[in-house]
Protein backbone atom coordinates (compact mmCIF):
# COMPACT_ATOMS: atom_id res chain seq x y z
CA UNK A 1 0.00 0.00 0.00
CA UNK A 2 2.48 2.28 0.73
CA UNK A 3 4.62 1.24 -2.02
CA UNK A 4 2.48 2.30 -4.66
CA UNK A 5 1.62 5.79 -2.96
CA UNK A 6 5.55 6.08 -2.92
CA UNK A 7 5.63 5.77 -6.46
CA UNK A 8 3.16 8.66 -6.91
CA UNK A 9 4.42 11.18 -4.55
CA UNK A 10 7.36 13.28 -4.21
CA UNK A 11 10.46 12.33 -2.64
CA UNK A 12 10.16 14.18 0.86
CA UNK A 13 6.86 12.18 0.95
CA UNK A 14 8.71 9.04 0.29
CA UNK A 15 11.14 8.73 3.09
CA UNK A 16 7.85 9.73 5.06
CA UNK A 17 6.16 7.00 3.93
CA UNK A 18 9.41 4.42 4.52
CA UNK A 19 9.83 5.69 7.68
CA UNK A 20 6.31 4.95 8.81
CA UNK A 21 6.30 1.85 7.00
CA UNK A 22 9.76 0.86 9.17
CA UNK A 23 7.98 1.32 12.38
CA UNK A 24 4.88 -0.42 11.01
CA UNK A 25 7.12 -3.00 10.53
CA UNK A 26 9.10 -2.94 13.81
CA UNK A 27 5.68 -3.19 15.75
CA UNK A 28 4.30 -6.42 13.87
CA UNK A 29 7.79 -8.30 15.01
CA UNK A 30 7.34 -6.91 18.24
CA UNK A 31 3.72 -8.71 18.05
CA UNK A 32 5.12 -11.44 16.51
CA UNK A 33 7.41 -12.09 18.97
CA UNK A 34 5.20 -11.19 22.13
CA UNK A 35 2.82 -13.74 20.55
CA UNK A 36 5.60 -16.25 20.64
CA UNK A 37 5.99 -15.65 24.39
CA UNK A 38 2.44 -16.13 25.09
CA UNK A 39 2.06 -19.57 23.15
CA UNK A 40 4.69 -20.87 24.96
CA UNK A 41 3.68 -19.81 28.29
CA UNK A 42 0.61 -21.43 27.41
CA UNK A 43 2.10 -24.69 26.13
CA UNK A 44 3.67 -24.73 30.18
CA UNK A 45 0.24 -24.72 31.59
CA UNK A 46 -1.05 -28.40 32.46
CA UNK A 47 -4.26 -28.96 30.28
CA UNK A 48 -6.30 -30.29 33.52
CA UNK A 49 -5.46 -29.46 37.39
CA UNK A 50 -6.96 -30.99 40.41
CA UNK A 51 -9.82 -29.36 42.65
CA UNK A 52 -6.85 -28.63 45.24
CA UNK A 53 -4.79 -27.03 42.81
CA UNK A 54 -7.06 -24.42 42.27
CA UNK A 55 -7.17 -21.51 44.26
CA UNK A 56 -9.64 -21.29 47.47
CA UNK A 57 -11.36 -18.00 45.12
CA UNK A 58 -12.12 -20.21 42.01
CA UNK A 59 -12.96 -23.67 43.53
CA UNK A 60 -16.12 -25.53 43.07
CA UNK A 61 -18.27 -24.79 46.14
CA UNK A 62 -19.70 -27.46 47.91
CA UNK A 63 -23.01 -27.34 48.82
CA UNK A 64 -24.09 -27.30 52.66
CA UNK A 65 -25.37 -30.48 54.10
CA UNK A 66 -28.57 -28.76 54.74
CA UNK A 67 -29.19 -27.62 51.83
CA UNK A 68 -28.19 -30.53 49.94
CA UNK A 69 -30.55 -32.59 52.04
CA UNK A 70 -33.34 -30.10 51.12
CA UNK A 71 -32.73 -30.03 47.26
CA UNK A 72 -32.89 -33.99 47.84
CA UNK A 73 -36.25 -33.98 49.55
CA UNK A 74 -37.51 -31.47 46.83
CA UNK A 75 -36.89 -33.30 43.98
């Protein structure tokens, strides 16, 4: 794209354009590589964990006795 409006414009406009073009450039491999990070972080991480592995915020609550025995006479 910015190829073929270099072609087209004058030459102050050009190294405008390659300059912007460079830092395009510079932040997708900066992506790129950030993205690489994060995949293999993510390959690290265990598909499954246990119910004790996970943090007392995020576990599964159990239901009360109480209430358990209520649901049951409920249904």
């Amino acid at each position: 794209m910015l190829t073929q409006e270099n072609t087209k414009t004058p030459l102050e406009k050009t190294s405008q354009n390659s300059l912007q073009q460079f830092k395009l450039y510079e932040e997708i491999e900066g992506l790129k590589k950030q993205e690489e990070i994060l995949i293999n972080k993510r390959k690290q991480q265990p598909y499954k964990i246990t119910i004790g592995e996970m943090s007392q915020s995020t576990r599964y609550n159990k239901l009360k006795t109480e209430s358990k025995h209520l649901q049951n006479i409920i249904k």
